[in-house]
Protein backbone atom coordinates (compact mmCIF):
# COMPACT_ATOMS: atom_id res chain seq x y z
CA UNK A 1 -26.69 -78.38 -30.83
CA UNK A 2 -25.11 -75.87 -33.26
CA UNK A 3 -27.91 -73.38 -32.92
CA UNK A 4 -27.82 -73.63 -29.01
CA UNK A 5 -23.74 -73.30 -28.48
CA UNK A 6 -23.56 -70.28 -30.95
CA UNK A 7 -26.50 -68.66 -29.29
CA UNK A 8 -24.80 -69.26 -26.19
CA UNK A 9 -21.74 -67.89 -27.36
CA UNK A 10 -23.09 -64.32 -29.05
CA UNK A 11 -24.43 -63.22 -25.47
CA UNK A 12 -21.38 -64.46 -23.43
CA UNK A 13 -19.20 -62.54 -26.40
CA UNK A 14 -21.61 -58.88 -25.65
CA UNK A 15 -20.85 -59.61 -22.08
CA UNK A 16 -17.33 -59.61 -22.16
CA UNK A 17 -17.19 -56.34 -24.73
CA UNK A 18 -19.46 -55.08 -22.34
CA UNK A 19 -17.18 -55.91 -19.13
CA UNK A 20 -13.75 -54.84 -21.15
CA UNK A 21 -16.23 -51.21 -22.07
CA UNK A 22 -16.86 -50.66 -18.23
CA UNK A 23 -13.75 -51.27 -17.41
CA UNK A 24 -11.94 -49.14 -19.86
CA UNK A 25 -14.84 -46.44 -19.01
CA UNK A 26 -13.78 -46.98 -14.96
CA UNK A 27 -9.72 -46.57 -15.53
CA UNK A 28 -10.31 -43.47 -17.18
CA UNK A 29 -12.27 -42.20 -14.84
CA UNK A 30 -10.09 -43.01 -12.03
CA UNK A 31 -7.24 -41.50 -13.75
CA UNK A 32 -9.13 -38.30 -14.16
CA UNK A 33 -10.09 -38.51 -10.18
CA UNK A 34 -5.83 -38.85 -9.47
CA UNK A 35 -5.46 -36.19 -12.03
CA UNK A 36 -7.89 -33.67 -9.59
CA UNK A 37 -6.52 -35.19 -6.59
CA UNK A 38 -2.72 -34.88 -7.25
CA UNK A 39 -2.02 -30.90 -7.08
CA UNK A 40 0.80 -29.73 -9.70
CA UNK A 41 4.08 -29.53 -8.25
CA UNK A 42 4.79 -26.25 -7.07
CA UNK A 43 6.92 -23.37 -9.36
CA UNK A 44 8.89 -21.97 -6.21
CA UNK A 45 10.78 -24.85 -4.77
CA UNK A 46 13.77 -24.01 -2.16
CA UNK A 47 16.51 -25.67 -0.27
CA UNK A 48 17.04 -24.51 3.33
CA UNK A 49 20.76 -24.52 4.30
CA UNK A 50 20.68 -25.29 8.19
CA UNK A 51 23.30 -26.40 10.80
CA UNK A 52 22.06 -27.57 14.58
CA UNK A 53 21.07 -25.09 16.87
CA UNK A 54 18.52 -26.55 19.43
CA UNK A 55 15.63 -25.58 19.77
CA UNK A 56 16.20 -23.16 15.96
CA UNK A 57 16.63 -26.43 13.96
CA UNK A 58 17.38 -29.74 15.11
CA UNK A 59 16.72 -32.95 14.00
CA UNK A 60 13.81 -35.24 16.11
CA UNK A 61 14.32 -38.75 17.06
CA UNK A 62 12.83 -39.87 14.21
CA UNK A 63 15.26 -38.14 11.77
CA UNK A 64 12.86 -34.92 11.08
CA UNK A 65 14.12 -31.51 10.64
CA UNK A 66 12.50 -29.11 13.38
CA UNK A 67 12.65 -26.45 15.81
CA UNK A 68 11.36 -23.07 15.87
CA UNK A 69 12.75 -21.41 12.80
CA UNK A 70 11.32 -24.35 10.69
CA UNK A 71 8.57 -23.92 12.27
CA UNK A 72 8.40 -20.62 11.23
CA UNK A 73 9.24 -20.89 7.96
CA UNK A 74 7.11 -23.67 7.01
CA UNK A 75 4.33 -21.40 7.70
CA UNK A 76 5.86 -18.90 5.62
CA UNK A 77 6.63 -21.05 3.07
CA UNK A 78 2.98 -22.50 3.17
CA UNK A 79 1.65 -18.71 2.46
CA UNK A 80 3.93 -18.46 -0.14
CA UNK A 81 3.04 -21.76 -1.65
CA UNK A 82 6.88 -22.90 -1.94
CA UNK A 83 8.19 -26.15 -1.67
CA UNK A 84 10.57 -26.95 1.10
CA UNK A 85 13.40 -28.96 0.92
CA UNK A 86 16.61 -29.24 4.09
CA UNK A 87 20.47 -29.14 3.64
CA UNK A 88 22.38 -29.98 6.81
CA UNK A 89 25.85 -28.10 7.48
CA UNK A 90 28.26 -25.82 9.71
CA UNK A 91 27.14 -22.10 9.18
CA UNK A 92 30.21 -21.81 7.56
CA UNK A 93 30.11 -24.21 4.76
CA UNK A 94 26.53 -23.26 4.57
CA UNK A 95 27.87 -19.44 3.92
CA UNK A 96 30.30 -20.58 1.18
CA UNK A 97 27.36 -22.93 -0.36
CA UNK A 98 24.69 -20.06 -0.54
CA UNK A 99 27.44 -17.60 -1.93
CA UNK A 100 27.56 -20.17 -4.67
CA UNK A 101 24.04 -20.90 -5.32
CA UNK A 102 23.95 -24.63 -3.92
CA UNK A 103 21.50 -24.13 -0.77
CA UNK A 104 18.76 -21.10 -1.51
CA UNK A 105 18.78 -19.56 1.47
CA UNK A 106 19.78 -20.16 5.29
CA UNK A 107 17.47 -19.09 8.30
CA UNK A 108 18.64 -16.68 10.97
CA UNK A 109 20.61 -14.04 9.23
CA UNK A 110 21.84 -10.77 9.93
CA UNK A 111 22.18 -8.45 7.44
CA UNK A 112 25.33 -6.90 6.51
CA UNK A 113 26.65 -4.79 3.31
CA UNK A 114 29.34 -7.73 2.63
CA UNK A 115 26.70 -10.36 2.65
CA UNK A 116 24.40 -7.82 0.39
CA UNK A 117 26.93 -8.87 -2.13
CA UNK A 118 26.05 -12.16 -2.60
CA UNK A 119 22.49 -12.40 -1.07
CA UNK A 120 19.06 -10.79 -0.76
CA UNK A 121 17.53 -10.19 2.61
CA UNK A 122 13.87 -11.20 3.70
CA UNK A 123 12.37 -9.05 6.50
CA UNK A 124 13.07 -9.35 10.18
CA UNK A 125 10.95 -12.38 11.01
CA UNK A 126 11.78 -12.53 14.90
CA UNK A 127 14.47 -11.34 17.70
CA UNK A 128 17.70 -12.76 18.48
CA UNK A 129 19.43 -11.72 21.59
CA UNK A 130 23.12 -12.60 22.50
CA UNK A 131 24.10 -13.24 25.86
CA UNK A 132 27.69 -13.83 28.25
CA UNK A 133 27.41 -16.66 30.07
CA UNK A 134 30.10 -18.01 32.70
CA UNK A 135 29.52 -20.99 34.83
CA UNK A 136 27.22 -20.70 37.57
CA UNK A 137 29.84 -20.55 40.51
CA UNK A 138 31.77 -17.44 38.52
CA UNK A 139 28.79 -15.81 38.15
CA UNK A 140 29.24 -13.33 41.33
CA UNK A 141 33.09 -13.10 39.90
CA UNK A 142 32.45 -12.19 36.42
CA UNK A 143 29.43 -9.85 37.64
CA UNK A 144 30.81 -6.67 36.64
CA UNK A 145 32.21 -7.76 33.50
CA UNK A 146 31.39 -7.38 29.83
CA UNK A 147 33.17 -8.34 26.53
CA UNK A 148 35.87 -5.47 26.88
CA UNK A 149 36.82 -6.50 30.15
CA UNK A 150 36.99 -10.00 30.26
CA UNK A 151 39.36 -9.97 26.90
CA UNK A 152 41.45 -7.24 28.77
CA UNK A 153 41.82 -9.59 31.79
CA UNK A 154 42.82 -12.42 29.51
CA UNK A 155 39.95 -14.65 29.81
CA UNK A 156 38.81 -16.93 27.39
CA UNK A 157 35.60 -16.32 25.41
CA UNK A 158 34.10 -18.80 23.00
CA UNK A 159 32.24 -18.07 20.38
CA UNK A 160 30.17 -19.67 17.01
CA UNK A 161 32.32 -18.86 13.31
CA UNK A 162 30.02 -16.76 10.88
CA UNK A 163 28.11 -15.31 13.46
CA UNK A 164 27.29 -11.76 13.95
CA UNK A 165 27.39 -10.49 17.43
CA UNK A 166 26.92 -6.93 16.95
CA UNK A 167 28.94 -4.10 15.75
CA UNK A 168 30.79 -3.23 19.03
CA UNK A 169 31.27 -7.01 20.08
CA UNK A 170 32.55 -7.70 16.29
CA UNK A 171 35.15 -4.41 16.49
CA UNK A 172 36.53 -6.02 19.93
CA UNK A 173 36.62 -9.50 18.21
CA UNK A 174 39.09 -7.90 15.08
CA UNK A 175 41.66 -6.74 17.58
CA UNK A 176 44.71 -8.08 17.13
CA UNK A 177 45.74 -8.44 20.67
CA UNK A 178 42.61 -10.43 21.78
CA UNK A 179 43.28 -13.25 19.22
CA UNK A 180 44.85 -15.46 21.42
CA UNK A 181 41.74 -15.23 23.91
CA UNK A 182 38.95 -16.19 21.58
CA UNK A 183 38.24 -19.66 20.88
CA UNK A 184 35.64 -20.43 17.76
CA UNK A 185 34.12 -23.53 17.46
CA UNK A 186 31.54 -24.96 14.58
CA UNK A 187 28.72 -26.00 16.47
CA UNK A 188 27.96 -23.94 20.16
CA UNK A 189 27.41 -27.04 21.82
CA UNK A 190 30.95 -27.31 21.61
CA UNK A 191 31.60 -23.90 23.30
CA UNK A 192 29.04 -25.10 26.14
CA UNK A 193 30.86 -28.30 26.85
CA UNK A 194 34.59 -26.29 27.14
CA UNK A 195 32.71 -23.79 29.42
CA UNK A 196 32.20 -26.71 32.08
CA UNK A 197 35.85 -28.19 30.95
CA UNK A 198 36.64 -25.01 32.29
CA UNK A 199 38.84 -24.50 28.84
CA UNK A 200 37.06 -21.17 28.45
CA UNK A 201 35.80 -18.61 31.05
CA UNK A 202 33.08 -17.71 29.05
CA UNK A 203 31.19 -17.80 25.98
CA UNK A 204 28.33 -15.61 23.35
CA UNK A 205 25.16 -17.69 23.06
CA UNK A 206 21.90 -16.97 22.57
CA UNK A 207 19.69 -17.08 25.33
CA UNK A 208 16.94 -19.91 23.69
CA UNK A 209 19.78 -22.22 22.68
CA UNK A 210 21.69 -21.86 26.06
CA UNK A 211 19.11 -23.09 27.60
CA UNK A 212 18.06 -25.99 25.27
CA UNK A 213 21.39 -27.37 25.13
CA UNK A 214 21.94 -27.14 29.11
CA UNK A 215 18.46 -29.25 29.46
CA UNK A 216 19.37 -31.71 26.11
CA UNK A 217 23.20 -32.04 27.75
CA UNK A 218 21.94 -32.71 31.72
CA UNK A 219 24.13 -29.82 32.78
CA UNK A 220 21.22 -27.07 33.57
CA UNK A 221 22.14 -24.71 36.51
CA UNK A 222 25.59 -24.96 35.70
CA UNK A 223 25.43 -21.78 33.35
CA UNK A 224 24.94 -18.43 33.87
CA UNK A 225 23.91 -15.62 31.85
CA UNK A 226 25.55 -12.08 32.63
CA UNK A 227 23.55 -9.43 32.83
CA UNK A 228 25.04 -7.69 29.67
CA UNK A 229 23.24 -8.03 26.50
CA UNK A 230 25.59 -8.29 23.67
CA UNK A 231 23.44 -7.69 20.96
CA UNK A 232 19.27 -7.74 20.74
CA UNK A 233 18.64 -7.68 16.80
CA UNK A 234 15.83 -8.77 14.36
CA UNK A 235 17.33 -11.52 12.25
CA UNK A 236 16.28 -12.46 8.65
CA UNK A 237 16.21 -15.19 5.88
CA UNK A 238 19.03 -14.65 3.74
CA UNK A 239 18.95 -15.55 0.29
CA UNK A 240 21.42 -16.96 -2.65
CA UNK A 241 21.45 -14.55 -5.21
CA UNK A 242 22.60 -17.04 -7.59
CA UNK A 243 20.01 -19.05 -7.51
CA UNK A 244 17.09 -17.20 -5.75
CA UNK A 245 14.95 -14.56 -8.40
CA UNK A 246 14.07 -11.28 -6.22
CA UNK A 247 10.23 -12.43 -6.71
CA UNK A 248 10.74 -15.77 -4.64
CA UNK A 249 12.33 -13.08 -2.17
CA UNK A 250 8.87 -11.61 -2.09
CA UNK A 251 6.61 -14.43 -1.90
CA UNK A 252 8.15 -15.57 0.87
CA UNK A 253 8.10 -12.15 2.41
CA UNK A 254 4.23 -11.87 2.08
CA UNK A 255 4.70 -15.29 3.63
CA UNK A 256 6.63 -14.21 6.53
CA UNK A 257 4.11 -11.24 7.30
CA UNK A 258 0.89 -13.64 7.04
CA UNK A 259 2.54 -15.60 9.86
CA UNK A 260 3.65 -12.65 11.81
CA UNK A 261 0.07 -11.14 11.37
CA UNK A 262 -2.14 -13.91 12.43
CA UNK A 263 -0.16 -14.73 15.26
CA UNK A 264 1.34 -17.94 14.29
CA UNK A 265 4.81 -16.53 15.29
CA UNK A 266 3.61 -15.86 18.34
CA UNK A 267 2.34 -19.34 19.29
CA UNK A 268 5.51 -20.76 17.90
CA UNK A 269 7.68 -19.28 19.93
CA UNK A 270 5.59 -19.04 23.19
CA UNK A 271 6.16 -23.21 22.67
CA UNK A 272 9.84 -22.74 23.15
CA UNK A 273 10.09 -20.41 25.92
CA UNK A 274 11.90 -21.27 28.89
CA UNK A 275 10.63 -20.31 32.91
C-alpha cells in the first residue's frame, strides 16, 4: 500500500509543477500581449479651453463635448498624435486661464499683437463671418443700416465679451459716446433671447451659430441677418505660451493642414451648413 500511494503521489506532484509551469508560462505571455496592445501614452497632451457656441462646441445629450471645431481639431490633433483633453468656460475666464497657462489653448481665435503677448497662433484653420441681425419684422426698417448708424440712432446692439469683430466694428465699439448702447453678454444665446425681448434692436453673431441657436431655441424665422458683413476673417487656435512649447504649436499645425488637405474640413463643415 506504501509503494502504490507514493507512486500515486510522485505523478500527481509533476502534474501540478507542471500545471503551476503553464500557468506561470501563460500570465507572462498575456502580459506581454497587453504590453503590445496598450500603446504608450502620448508626449503631447493638451487641454482645450471652450465655452458653448452651438454648433462650434456644445455639449450632446449624453454629456460629450462636440460641434464643428472639435470636430476639427480632433482630426488635427489625431495627425499630430496629441492627446485631447476639454475645459468648459466663458471666453473670458477662458482668456485669463490661457494667459496663465491653466487651459493650453482655446479654439476660434483671432489674432491680435496684444494677444501675441501671451500666446502663439496656429494657422487659419477655417472662416468666421460676423453678421447684424434684427428681428425679422425690423428687417425692412433696419435695411439700410450698419454698425455706425444704428449706434448713431441710439439703438441697442448686443454683442459676445472677448470677441473680435473686426478692426472698424472694434474702433466704433471704443467710442465713448456709444457705451451706453452696447450691451455684452457671456454666452450669445443670451444676446439672441434679449433680441426677441426686444431689450436690444440688434445684435453681432455669427452666421452658423445664429442659426443653430434659433433652431435649438424654437424661435427660427424670427431673426434676420442684415445684409452687412461685419467682419469675414480666418480664425485660429490660440495657444498658452506658458504652458504650450512652440513645437506642440507645430505638430498641431502639420495637423491642421493634413485635415485641410484631405478634405476632412470640408466634410465637417458641409455637415453643419444651414439651407
Amino acid at each position: 500500500m506504501k509503494l502504490t500511494t507514493a507512486s500515486s503521489f510522485i505523478p500527481t506532484v509533476l502534474l501540478v509543477l507542471l500545471l503551476s509551469a503553464c500557468a506561470e508560462d501563460t500570465g507572462q505571455q498575456q502580459e506581454a500581449v497587453k504590453a503590445e496592445r496598450s500603446p504608450e501614452p502620448p508626449d503631447c497632451q493638451l487641454t482645450m479651453g471652450w465655452d458653448p457656441w452651438e454648433p462650434y462646441q456644445y455639449v450632446t445629450p449624453t454629456g460629450e463635448v462636440a460641434g464643428l471645431d472639435v470636430e476639427l481639431i480632433e482630426a488635427a490633433a489625431h495627425h499630430a498624435g496629441c492627446a485631447l483633453t476639454f475645459e468648459q468656460h466663458d471666453f473670458v475666464t477662458l482668456l485669463n486661464k490661457l494667459r496663465n497657462g491653466e487651459v493650453d489653448f482655446v479654439p476660434g481665435a483671432t489674432r491680435t499683437e496684444a494677444r501675441e503677448t501671451f500666446a502663439w497662433f496656429s494657422i487659419p484653420y477655417r472662416e468666421e463671418v460676423f453678421t447684424l441681425f434684427v428681428r425679422s419684422e425690423d428687417k425692412e426698417l433696419y435695411a439700410d443700416d450698419d454698425l455706425e448708424s444704428l449706434l448713431k440712432n441710439r439703438r441697442r446692439v448686443g454683442f459676445t465679451e472677448g470677441f473680435m469683430y473686426g478692426e472698424e466694428a472694434e474702433a466704433l465699439m471704443a467710442e465713448p459716446d456709444y457705451q451706453n448702447r452696447l450691451v455684452s453678454a457671456r454666452i450669445g444665446d443670451l444676446n439672441l433671447l434679449r433680441l426677441i425681448e426686444h431689450d436690444i434692436d440688434a445684435l453681432i453673431e455669427d452666421n452658423f451659430v445664429a442659426a443653430s441657436v434659433q433652431r435649438r431655441l424654437g424661435i427660427s424665422n424670427r431673426v434676420a441677418a442684415l445684409d452687412q458683413v461685419l467682419q469675414s476673417a480666418n480664425v485660429r487656435l490660440m495657444f498658452s505660451r506658458d504652458s504650450v512649447d512652440e513645437d506642440t504649436v507645430e505638430r498641431m499645425n502639420e495637423g491642421l493642414k493634413r485635415v485641410i488637405e484631405d478634405g476632412t474640413r470640408e466634410r465637417i463643415i458641409s455637415r453643419y451648413k444651414t439651407d
